[in-house]
Protein backbone atom coordinates (compact mmCIF):
# COMPACT_ATOMS: atom_id res chain seq x y z
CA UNK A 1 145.87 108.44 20.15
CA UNK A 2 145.24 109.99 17.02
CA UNK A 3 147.09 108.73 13.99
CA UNK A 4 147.94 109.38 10.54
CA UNK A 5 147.00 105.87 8.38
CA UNK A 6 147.89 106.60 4.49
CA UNK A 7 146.90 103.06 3.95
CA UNK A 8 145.01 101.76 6.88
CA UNK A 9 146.34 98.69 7.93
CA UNK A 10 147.86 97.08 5.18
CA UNK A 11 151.07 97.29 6.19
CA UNK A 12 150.70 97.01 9.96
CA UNK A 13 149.03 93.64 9.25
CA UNK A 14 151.77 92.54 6.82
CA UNK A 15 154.27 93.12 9.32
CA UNK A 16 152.48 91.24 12.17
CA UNK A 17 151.78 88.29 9.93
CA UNK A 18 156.00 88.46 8.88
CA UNK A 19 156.73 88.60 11.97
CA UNK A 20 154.59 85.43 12.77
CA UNK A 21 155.67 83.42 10.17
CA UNK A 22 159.54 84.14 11.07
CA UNK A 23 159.03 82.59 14.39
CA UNK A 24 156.32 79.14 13.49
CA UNK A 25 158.39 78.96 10.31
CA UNK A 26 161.34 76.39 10.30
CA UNK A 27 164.53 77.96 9.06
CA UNK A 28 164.84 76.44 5.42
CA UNK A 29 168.18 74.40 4.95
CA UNK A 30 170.93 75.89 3.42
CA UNK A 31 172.27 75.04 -0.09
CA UNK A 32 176.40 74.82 -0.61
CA UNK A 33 175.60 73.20 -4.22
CA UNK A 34 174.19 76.46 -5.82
CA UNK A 35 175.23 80.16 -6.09
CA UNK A 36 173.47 82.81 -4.04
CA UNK A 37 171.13 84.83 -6.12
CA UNK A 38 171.96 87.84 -7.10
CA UNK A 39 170.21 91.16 -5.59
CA UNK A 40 167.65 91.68 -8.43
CA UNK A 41 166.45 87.88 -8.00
CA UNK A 42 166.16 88.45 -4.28
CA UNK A 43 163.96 91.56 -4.43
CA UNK A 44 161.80 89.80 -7.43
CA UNK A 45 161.66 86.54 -5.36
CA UNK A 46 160.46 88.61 -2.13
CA UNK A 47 158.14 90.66 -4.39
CA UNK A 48 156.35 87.90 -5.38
CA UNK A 49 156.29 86.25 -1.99
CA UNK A 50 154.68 89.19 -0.24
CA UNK A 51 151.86 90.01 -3.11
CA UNK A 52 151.08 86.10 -2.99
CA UNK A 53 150.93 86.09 1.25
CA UNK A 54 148.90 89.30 0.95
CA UNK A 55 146.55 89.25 -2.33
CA UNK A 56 148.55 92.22 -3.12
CA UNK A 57 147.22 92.20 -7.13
CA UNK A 58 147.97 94.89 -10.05
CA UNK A 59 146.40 97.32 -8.58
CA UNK A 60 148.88 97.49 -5.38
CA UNK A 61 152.02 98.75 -6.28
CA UNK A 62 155.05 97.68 -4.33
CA UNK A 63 158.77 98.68 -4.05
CA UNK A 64 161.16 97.22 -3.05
CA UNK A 65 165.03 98.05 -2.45
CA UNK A 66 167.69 98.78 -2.71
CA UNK A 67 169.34 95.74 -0.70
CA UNK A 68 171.41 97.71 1.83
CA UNK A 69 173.73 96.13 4.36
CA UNK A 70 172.06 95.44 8.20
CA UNK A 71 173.76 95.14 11.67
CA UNK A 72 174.08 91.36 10.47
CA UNK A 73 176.37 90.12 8.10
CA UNK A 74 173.68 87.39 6.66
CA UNK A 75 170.37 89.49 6.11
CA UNK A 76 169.97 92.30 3.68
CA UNK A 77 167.89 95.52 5.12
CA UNK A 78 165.36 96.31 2.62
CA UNK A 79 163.06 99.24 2.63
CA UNK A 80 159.42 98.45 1.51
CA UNK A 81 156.62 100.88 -0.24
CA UNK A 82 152.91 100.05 -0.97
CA UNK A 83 150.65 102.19 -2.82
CA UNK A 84 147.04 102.10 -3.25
CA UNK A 85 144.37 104.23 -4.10
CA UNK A 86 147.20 107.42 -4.91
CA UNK A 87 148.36 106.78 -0.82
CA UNK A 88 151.60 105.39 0.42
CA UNK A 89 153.43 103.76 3.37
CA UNK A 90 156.48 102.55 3.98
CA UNK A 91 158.68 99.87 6.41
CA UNK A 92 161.53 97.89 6.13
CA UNK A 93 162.09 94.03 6.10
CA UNK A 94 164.84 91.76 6.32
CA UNK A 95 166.02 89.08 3.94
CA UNK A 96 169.01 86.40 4.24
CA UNK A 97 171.42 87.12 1.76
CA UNK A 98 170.42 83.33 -0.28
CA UNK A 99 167.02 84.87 -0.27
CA UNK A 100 165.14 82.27 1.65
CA UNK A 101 163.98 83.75 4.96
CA UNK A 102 162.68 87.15 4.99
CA UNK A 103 161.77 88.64 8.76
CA UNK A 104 160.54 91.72 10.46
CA UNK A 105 161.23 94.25 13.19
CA UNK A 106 164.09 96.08 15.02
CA UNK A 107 167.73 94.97 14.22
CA UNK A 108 169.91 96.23 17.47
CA UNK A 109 173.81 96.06 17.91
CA UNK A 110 173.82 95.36 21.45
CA UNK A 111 177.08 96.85 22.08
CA UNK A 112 175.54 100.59 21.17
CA UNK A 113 173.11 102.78 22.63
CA UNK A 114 169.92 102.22 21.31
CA UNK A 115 168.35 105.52 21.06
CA UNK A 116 171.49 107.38 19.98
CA UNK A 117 170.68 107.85 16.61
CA UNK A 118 167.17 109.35 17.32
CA UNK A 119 168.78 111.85 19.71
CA UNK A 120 171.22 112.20 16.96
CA UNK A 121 167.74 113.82 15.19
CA UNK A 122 166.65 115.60 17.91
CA UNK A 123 167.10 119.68 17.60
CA UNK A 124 166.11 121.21 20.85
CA UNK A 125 167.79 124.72 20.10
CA UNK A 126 165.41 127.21 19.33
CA UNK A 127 162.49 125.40 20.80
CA UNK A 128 160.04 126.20 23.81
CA UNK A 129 161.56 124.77 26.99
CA UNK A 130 161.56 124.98 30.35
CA UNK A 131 163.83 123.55 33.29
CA UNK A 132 167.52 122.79 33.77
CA UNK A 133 169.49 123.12 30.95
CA UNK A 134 171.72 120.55 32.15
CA UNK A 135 169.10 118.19 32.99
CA UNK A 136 170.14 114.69 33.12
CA UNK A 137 167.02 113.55 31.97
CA UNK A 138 164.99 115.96 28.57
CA UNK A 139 161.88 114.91 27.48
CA UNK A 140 160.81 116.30 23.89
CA UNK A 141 157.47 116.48 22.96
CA UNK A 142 155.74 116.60 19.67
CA UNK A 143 152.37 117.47 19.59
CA UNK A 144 148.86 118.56 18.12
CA UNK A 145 147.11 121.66 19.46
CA UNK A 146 143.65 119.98 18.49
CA UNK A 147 144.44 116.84 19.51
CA UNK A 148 142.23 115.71 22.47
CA UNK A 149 144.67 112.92 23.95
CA UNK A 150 147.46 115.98 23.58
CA UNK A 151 145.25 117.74 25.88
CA UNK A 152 145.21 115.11 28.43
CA UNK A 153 148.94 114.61 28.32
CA UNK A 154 149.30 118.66 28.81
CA UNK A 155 147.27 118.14 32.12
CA UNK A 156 149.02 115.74 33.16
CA UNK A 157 152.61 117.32 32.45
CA UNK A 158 151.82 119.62 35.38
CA UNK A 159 152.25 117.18 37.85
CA UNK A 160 155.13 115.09 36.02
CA UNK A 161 156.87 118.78 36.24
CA UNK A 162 156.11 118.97 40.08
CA UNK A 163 157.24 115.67 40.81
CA UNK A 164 160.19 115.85 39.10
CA UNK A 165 161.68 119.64 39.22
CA UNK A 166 164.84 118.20 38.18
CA UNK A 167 163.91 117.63 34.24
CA UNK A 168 164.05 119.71 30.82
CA UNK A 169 160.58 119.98 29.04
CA UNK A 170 160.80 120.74 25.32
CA UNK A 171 157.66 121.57 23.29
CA UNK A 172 157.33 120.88 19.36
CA UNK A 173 155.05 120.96 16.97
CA UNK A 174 152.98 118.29 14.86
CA UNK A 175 149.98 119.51 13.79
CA UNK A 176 148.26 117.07 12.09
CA UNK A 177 146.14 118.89 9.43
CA UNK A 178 144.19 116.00 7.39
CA UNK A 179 142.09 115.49 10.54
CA UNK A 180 142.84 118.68 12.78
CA UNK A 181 142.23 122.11 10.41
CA UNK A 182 142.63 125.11 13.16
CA UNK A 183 145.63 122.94 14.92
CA UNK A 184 148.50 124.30 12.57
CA UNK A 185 147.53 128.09 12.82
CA UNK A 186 146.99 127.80 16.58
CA UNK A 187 150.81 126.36 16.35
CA UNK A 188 151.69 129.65 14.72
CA UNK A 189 150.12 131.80 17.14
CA UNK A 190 151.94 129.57 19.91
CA UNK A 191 155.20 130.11 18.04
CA UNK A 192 154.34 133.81 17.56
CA UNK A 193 154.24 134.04 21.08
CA UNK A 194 157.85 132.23 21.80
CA UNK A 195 158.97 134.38 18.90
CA UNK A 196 158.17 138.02 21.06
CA UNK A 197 158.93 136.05 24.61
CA UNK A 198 159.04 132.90 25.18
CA UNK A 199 158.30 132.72 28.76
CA UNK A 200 154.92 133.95 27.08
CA UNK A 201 154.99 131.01 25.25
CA UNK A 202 153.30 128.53 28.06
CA UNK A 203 150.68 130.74 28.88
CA UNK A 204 149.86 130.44 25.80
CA UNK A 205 150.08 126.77 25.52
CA UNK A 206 147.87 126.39 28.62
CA UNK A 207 145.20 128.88 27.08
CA UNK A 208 144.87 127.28 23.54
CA UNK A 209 144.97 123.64 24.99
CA UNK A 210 142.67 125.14 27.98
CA UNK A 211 140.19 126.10 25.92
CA UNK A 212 140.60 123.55 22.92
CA UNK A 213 137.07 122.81 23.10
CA UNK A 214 135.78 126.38 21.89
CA UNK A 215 137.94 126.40 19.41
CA UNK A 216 136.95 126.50 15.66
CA UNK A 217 138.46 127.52 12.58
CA UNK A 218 136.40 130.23 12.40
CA UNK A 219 137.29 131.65 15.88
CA UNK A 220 141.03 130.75 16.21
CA UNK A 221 142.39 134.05 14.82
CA UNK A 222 140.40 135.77 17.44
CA UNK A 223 140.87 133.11 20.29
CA UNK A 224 144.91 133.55 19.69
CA UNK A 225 145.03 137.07 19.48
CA UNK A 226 143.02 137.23 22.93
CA UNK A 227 145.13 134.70 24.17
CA UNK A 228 148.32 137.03 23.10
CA UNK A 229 146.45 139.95 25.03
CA UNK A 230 146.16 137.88 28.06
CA UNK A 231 149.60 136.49 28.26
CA UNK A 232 151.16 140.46 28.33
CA UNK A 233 151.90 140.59 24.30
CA UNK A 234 151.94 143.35 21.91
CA UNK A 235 148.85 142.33 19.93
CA UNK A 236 149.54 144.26 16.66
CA UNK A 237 152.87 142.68 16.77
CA UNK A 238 151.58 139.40 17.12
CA UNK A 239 149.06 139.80 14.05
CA UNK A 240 151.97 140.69 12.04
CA UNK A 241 153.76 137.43 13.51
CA UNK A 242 150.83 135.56 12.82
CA UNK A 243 151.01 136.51 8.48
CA UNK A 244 154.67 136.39 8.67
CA UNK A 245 156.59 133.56 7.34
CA UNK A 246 158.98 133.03 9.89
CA UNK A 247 156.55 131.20 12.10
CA UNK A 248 154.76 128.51 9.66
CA UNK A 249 158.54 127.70 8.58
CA UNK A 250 159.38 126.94 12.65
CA UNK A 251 156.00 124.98 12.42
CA UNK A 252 156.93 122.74 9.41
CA UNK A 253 160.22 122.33 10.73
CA UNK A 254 159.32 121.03 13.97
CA UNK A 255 156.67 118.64 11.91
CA UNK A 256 159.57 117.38 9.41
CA UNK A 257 161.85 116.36 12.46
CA UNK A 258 158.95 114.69 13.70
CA UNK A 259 158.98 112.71 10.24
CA UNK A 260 162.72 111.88 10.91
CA UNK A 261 162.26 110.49 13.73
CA UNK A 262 159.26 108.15 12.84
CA UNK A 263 156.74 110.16 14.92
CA UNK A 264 153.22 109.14 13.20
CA UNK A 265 151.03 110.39 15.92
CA UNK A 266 150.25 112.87 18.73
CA UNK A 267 151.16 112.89 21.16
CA UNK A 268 154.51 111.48 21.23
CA UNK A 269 157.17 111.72 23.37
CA UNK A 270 161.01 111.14 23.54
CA UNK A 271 162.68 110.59 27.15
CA UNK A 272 166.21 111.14 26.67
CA UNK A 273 165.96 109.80 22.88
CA UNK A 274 163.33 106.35 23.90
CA UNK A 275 159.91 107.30 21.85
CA UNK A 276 156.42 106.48 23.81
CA UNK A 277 153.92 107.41 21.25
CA UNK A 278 150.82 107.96 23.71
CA UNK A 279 152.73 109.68 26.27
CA UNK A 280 150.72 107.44 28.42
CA UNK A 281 151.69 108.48 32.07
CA UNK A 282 152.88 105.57 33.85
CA UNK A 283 155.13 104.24 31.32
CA UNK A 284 156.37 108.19 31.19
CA UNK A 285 157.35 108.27 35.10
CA UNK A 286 158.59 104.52 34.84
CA UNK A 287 161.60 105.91 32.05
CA UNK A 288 162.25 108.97 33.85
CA UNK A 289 162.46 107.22 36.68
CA UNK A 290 164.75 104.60 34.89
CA UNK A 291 167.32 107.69 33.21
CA UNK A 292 167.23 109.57 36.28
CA UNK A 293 168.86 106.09 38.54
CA UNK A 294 171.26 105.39 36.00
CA UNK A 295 175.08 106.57 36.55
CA UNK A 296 175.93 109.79 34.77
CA UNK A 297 177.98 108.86 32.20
C-alpha cells in the first residue's frame, strides 16, 4: 500500500502511545472542590502534556483546538496539527471537560449508522461505473494509475465482478503525484476517454493498468493516445481532451473527495460507505458478503 506520510510517523506513534496510556492509565479522581478550567487552560494544559510525552521541542509546532462538542457530554473533541520541517498532519483527540484524561480514537453513537456520514461524502454521479444502478451493495474506488498494489486490486476486481454480478463498481481518481509523476496525466487520458464514451472508459482502464509497467513519463502521451486508438476513440478529439481543462478539474475533484473522506492511500475502497484502505481481497468479499445478507432497509 502506498501512502502519503507528510510527517512520517510522528503522529501515528503519538496516537498509539495515547491510546495506550488511556487504557494502563487509572482514571484520575474527580475534584467537586475546584472549578473546571476554562477552554484556553485545557488546550495549554494538553499542549504541554503532549510536547513533554513526545519531546515535541520549539522546533515542532503544534495546534490545538478549538474545543468542539463530541458524541459525549464529558469529553471535548479536539482537532490536533504538528508541523515540522515546513510538513503537516493532522488528527483529533479527546479530552474530559476538567481536563484530566485526554484519549484517542473513534467516538460512535451506537444508535446511528456508522458509515452514513462518509456516504454522505460520497458523489458517484458523473463517475465511471458499471453494474446495477440499484445495486444493494456499491463499492467506490479511489485509486492511483501508477500504483502497483492498484494494479493488483484491478486484477483482482475481475473476478469480485464475476462472482458477484449483482454489485455497482465506481472508479475515482487519486493520483498520488509526490511519488507517482505520469499517474495524474494517465488519469486524464482515462477521464478523456469517459468524457467521449464511457463504456470506452474500461478499456482504457485495463490498457493503462495492463501495461503500467512500460509506462514512463516520457511515453504516457503516446501510450494513452494508442490506448484511445485501440479502445474505438476519435484520437484528435482525445488530444484536444487531453489539453483541455475539463478533465484535470474531474481529476482534482475526484482527489479532493478522496481528502474528505480521509482516503490517504491507494488503493482504497468504500463498500456501501465502510473504507478498507488496501482493498485487500478477502476482507473485500467478507463486507460484500456482509451488505448483501442484510435486510433491505
Amino acid at each position: 500500500m502506498l501512502r502519503r506520510r507528510f510527517v512520517p510517523l510522528i503522529l501515528a506513534i503519538f496516537f498509539m502511545a495515547v491510546s495506550s496510556a488511556a487504557q494502563t492509565q487509572p482514571a484520575p479522581a474527580e475534584s467537586h472542590a475546584s472549578a473546571p478550567p476554562d477552554s484556553a487552560q485545557i488546550l495549554k494544559t494538553t499542549e504541554a502534556f503532549v510536547r513533554k510525552l513526545f519531546a515535541w521541542g520549539p522546533n515542532f509546532k503544534v495546534k490545538l483546538g478549538p474545543l468542539m462538542q463530541s458524541l459525549s457530554p464529558n469529553f471535548y473533541l479536539v482537532p490536533l496539527e504538528v508541523t515540522i520541517n515546513g510538513q503537516t498532519d493532522s488528527g483529533k483527540i479527546f479530552v474530559s471537560k476538567d481536563g484530566k484524561t485526554l484519549i484517542r480514537g473513534e467516538m460512535f453513537d451506537t444508535a446511528a449508522d456508522p458509515f452514513v456520514d462518509l456516504r454522505s461524502k460520497l458523489h458517484t454521479e458523473g463517475h465511471p461505473s458499471k453494474g446495477p444502478a440499484d445495486a444493494r451493495v456499491t463499492l467506490v474506488e479511489f485509486a492511483d494509475y501508477q500504483c502497483p498494489h492498484c494494479r493488483e486490486l484491478h486484477d483482482q476486481m475481475q473476478t469480485i465482478e464475476t462472482k458477484y454480478p449483482q454489485i455497482r463498481l465506481v472508479y475515482e481518481d487519486f493520483p498520488i503525484t509526490q511519488i507517482h509523476p505520469w499517474a495524474q496525466t494517465a488519469a486524464i487520458g482515462a477521464r478523456c476517454a469517459y468524457m467521449q464514451s464511457p463504456d470506452a472508459f474500461w478499456k482504457m482502464n485495463d490498457s493503462i493498468f495492463g501495461d503500467q509497467d512500460a509506462i514512463s513519463t516520457e511515453n504516457v502521451w503516446d501510450k494513452l493516445v494508442g490506448f484511445a486508438a485501440q479502445a474505438g476513440l476519435d484520437t484528435d478529439a482525445f488530444k484536444t481532451c487531453m489539453t483541455s481543462p475539463e478533465p484535470l478539474k474531474a481529476v482534482e475533484a475526484d482527489r479532493q473527495q478522496g481528502v474528505d473522506l480521509g482516503v490517504d492511500s491507494t488503493p482504497t475502497v468504500f463498500v456501501n460507505g465502510r473504507p478498507l484502505p488496501g482493498g485487500e481481497i478477502t476482507t473485500l468479499e467478507q463486507y460484500i458478503d456482509f451488505d448483501l445478507a442484510a435486510q433491505p432497509k
